[in-house]
Protein backbone atom coordinates (compact mmCIF):
# COMPACT_ATOMS: atom_id res chain seq x y z
CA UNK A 1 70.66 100.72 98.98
CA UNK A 2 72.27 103.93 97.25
CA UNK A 3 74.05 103.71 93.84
CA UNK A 4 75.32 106.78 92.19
CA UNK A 5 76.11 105.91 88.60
CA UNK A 6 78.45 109.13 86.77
CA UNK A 7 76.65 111.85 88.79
CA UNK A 8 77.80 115.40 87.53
CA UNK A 9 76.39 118.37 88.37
CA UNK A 10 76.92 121.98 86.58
CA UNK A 11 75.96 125.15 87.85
CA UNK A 12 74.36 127.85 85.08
CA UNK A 13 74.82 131.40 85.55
CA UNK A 14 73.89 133.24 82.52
CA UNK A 15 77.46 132.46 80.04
CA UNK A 16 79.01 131.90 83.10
CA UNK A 17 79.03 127.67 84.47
CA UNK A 18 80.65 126.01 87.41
CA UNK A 19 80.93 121.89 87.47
CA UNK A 20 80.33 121.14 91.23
CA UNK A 21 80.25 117.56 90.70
CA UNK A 22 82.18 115.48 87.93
CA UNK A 23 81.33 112.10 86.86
CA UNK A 24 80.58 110.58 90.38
CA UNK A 25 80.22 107.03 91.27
CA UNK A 26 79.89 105.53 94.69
CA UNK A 27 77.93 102.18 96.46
CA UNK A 28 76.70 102.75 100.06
CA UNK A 29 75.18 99.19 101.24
CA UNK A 30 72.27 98.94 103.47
CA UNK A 31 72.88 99.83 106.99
CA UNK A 32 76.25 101.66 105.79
CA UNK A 33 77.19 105.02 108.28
CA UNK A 34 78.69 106.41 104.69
CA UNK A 35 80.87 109.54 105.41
CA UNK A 36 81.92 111.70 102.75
CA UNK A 37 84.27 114.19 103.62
CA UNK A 38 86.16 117.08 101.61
CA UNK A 39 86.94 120.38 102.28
CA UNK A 40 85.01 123.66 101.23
CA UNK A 41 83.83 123.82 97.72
CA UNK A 42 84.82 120.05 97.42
CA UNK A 43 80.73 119.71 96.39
CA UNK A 44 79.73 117.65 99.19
CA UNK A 45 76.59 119.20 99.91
CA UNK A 46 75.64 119.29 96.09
CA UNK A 47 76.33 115.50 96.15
CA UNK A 48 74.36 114.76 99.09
CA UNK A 49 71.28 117.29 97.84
CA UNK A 50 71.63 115.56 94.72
CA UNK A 51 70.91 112.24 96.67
CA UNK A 52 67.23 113.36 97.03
CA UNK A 53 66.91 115.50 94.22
CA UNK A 54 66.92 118.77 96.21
CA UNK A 55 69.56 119.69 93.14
CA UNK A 56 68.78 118.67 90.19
CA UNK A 57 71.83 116.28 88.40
CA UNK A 58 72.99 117.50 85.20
CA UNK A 59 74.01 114.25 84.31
CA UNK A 60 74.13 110.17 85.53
CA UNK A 61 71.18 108.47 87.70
CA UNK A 62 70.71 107.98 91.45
CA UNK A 63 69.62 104.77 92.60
CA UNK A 64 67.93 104.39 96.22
CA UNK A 65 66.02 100.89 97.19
CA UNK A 66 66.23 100.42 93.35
CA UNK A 67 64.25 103.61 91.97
CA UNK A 68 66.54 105.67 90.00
CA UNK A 69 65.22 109.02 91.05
CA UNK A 70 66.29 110.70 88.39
CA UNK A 71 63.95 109.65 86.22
CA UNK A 72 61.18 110.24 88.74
CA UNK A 73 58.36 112.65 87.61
CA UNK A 74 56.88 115.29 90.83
CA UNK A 75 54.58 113.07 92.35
CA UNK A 76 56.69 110.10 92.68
CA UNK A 77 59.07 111.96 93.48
CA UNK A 78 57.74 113.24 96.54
CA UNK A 79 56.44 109.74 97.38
CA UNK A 80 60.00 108.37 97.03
CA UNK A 81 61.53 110.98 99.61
CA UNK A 82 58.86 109.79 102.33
CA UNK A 83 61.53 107.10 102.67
CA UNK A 84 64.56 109.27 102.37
CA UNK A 85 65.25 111.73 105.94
CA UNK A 86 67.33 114.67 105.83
CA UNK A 87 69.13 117.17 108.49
CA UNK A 88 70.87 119.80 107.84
CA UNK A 89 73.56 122.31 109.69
CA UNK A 90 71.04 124.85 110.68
CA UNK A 91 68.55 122.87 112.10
CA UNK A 92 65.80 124.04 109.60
CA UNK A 93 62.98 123.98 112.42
CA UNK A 94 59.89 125.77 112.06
CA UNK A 95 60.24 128.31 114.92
CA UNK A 96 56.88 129.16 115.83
CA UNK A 97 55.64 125.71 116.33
CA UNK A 98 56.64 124.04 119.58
CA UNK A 99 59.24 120.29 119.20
CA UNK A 100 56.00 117.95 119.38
CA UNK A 101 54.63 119.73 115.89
CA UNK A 102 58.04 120.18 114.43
CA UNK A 103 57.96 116.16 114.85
CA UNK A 104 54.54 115.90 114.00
CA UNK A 105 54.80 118.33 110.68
CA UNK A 106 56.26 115.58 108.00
CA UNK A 107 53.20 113.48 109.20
CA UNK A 108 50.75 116.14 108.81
CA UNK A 109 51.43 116.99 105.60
CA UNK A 110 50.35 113.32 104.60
CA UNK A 111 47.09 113.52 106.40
CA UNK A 112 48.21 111.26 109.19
CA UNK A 113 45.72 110.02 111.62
CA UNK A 114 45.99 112.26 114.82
CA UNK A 115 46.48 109.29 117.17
CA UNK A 116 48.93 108.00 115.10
CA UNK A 117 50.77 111.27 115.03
CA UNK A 118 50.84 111.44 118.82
CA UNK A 119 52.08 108.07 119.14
CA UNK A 120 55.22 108.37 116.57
CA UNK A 121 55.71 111.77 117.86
CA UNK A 122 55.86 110.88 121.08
CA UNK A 123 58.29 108.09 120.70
CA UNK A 124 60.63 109.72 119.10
CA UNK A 125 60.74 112.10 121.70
CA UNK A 126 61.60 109.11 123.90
CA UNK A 127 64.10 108.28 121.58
CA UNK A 128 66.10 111.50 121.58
CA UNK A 129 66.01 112.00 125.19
CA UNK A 130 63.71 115.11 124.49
CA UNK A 131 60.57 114.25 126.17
CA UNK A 132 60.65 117.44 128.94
CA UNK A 133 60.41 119.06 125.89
CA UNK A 134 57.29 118.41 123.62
CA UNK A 135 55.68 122.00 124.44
CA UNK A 136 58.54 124.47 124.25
CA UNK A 137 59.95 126.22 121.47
CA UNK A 138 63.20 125.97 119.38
CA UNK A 139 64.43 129.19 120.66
CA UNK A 140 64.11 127.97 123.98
CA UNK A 141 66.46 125.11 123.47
CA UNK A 142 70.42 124.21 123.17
CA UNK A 143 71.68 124.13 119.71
CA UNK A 144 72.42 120.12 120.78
CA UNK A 145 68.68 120.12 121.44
CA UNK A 146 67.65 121.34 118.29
CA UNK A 147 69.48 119.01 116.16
CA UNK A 148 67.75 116.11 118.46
CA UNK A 149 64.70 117.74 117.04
CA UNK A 150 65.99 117.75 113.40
CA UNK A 151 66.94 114.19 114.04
CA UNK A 152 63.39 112.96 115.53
CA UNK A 153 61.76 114.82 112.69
CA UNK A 154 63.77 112.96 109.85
CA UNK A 155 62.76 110.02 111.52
CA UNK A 156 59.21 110.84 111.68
CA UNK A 157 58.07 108.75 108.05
CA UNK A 158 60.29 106.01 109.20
CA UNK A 159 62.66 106.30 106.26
CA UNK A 160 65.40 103.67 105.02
CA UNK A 161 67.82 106.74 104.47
CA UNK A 162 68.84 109.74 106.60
CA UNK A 163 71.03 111.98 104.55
CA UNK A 164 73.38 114.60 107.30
CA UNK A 165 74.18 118.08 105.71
CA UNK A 166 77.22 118.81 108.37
CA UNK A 167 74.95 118.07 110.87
CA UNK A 168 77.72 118.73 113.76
CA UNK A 169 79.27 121.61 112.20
CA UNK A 170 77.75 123.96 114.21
CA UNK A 171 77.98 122.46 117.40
CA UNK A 172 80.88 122.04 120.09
CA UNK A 173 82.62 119.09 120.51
CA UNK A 174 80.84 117.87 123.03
CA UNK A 175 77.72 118.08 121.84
CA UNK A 176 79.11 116.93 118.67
CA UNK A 177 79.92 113.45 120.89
CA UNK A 178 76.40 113.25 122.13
CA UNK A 179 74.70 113.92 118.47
CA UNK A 180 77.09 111.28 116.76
CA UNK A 181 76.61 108.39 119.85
CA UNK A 182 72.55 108.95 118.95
CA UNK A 183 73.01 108.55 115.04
CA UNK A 184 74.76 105.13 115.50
CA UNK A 185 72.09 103.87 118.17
CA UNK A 186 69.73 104.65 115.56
CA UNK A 187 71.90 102.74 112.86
CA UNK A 188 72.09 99.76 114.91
CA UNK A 189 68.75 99.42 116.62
CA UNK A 190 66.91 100.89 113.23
CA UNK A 191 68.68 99.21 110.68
CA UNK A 192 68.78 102.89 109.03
CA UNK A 193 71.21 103.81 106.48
CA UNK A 194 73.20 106.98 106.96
CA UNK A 195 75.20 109.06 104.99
CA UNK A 196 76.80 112.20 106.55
CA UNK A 197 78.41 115.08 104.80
CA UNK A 198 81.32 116.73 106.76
CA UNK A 199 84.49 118.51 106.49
CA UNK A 200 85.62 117.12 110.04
CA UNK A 201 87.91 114.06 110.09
CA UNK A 202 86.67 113.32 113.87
CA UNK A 203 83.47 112.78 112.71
CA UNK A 204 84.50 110.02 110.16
CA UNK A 205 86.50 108.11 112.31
CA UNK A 206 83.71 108.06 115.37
CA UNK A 207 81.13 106.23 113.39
CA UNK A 208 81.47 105.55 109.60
CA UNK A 209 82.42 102.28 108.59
CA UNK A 210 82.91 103.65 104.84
CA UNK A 211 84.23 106.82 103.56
CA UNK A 212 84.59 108.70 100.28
CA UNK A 213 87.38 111.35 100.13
CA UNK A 214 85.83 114.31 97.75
CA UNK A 215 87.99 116.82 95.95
CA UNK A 216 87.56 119.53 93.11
CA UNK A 217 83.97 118.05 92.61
CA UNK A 218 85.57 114.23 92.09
CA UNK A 219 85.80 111.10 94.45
CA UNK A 220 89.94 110.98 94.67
CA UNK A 221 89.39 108.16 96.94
CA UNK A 222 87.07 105.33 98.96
CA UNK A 223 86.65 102.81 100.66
CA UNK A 224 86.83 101.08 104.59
CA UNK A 225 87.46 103.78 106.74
CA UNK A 226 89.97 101.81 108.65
CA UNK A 227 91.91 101.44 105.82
CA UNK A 228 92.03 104.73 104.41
CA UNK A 229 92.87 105.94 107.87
CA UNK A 230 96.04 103.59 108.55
CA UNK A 231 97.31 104.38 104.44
CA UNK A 232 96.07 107.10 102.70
CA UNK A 233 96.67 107.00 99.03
CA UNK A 234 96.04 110.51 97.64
CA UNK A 235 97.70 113.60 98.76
CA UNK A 236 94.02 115.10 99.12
CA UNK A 237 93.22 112.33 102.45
CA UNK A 238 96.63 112.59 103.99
CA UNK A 239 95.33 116.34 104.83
CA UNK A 240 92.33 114.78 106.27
CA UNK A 241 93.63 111.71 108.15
CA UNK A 242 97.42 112.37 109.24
CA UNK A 243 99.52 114.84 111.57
CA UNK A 244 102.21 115.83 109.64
CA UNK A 245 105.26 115.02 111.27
CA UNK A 246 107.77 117.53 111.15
CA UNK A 247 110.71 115.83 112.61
CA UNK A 248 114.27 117.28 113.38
CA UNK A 249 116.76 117.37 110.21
CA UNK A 250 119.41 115.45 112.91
CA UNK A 251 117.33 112.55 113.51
CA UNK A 252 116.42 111.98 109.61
CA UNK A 253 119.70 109.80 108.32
CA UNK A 254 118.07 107.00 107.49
CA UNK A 255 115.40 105.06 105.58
CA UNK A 256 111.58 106.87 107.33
CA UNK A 257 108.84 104.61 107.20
CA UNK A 258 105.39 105.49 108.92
CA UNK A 259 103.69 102.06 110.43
CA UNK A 260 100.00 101.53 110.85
CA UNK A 261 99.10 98.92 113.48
CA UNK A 262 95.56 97.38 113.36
CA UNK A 263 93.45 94.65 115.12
CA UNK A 264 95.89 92.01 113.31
CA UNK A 265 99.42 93.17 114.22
CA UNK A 266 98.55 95.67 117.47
CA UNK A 267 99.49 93.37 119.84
CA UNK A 268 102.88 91.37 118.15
CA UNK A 269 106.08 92.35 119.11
CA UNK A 270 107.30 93.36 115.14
CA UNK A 271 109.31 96.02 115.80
CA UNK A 272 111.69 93.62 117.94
CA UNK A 273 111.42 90.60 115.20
CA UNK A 274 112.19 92.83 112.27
CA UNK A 275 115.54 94.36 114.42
CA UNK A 276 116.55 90.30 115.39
CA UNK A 277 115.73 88.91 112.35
CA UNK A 278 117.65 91.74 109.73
CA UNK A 279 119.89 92.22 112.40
CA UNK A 280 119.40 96.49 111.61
CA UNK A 281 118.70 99.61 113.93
CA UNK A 282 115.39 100.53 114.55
CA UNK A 283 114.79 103.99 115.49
CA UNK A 284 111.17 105.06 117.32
CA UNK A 285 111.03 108.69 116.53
CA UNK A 286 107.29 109.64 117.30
CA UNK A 287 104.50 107.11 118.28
CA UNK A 288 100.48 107.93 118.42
CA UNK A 289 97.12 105.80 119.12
CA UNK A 290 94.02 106.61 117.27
CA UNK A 291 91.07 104.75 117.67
CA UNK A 292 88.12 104.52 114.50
CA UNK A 293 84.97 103.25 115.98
CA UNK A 294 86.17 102.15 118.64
CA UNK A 295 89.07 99.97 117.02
CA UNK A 296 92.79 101.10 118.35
CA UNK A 297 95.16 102.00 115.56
CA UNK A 298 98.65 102.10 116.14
CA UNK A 299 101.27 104.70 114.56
CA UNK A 300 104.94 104.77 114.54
CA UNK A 301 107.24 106.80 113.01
CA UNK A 302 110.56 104.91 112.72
CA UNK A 303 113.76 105.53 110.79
CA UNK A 304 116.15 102.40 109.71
CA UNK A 305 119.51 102.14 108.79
CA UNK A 306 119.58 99.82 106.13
CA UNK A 307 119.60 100.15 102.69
CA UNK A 308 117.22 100.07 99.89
CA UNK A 309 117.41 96.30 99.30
CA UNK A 310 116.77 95.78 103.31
CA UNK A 311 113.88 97.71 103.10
CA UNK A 312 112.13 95.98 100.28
CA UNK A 313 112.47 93.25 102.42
CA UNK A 314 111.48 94.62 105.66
CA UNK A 315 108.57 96.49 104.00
CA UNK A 316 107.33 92.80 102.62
CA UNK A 317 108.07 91.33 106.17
CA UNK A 318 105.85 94.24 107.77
CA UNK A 319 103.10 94.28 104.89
CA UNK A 320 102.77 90.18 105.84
CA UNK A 321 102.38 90.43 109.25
CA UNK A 322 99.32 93.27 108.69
CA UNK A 323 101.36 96.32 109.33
CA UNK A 324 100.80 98.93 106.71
CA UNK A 325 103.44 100.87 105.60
CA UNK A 326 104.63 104.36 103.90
CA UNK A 327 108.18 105.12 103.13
CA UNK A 328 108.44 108.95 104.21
CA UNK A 329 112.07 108.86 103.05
CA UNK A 330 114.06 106.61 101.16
CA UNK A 331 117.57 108.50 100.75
């Protein structure tokens, strides 16, 4: 669906140039939710504006449906991004026309037949619960409104993409709830791809099956978001995905070792097979529950008292029965 093949992207300023991207490469599969996350100045939204060509790549080629856009001239350009929907942070709606012609506007600019207009228009209405609506004006609506209206818009050329430029940033959490339940529907009853830019590790976790970590303008790390979330492999998604626990200096003697329970271990008793069959203490020092789509994911903190030959072996024992594992301290 998208294929990014050694995307970089430099900013010019007279002598003066920034790299905002560097030698990018990522997959996203058809009927993905893609998340790419990073903090500010990571270049997330120069990656995802680069997706349609709203930046310009220095280098590398984009590949969406199998048209490398970069080598795209205007027209077919413009042709092309009939297929790829965009919303961004601030809404970007057109704020003295009422919802039904902010809907209807992508449509009119391709000459649309007005029945046909009405008809779209009016189902996506239906299909972001905004209906009441079709006559009043943005400024007359709830910021959770308006990005329904950003949403219904994208939708309006029935593309195979929509791109999200921190499309929940600016809204509370739950509103932020509401806008992310309606992006998946869509997924799953439209088949549509989505990739959503975002700084907030809630978002990721609610509804993207896949997830690129971005730092300093480079991918440090991707891949299921399940399994980035339950062992993180880079300094740079630890920030994003864990609590750091700070845990009293009396209750750190032993061996630390952080456990991630999934779908395939959540429910067996491992804790009490590992102390019965190595005969060693098992400590419990802090315990959570986070749940990615929908999926459960169990997290222990434990410390053992065994030493480092013992936990080679318990770490194999726990890494065979589908518990992941991180040694937080191994003096």
């Amino acid at each position: 669906m998208i294929r990014i093949e050694n995307l970089t992207k430099v900013y010019k300023k007279g002598r003066n140039e920034v790299t905002a991207l560097r030698d990018i490469n990522l997959k996203v599969e058809k009927g993905d939710i893609f998340g790419i996350i990073g903090l500010s100045g990571a270049g997330k939204s120069s990656l995802i504006r680069c997706i349609n060509r709203i930046e310009e790549p220095s280098e590398g080629d984009i590949w969406v449906n199998g048209i490398n856009l970069v080598t795209l001239k205007a027209s077919e350009l413009r042709d092309t991004r009939k297929k790829i929907g965009m919303i961004f942070q601030n809404f970007n709606l057109l704020h003295s026309k009422t919802v039904f012609e902010n809907i209807a506007f992508p449509l009119r600019l391709t000459h649309t037949p007005e029945q046909v207009i009405r008809d779209r228009v009016n189902e996506l209405l239906s299909l972001v619960e905004l209906s009441e609506k079709a006559q009043v004006y943005p400024s007359q609506l709830s910021g959770g409104q308006k990005q329904r209206v950003g949403i219904a818009r994208a939708l309006a050329s029935a593309p195979d993409v929509l791109l999200c430029d921190e499309a929940t940033s600016a809204l509370d959490p739950k509103t932020t709830k509401q806008i992310l339940s309606l992006l998946k529907n869509i997924n799953q009853t439209m088949g549509l791809t989505i990739v959503i830019i975002t700084h907030e590790m809630e978002v990721i976790k609610e509804i993207c099956n896949r997830v690129a970590i971005l730092e300093g303008g480079m991918i440090v790390e991707m891949g299921n978001t399940i399994d980035i979330f339950s062992k993180p492999g880079t300094e740079a998604t630890k920030h994003f995905v864990e609590q750091i626990h700070q845990l009293p200096n009396h209750l750190m003697n032993g061996k630390i070792l952080s456990l991630s329970f999934t779908e395939g271990s959540a429910g067996e008793p491992v804790i009490s097979r590992i102390i019965k069959h190595f005969n060693v203490e098992i400590n419990i020092l802090s315990g959570t529950i986070e749940y990615i789509q929908e999926k459960p994911i169990g997290k222990l903190i434990v410390e053992a008292g065994v030493d480092c030959r013992q936990l080679l072996d318990i770490v194999d024992y726990l890494e065979k029965n589908h518990v992941k594992v991180e040694v937080l301290k191994n003096e």
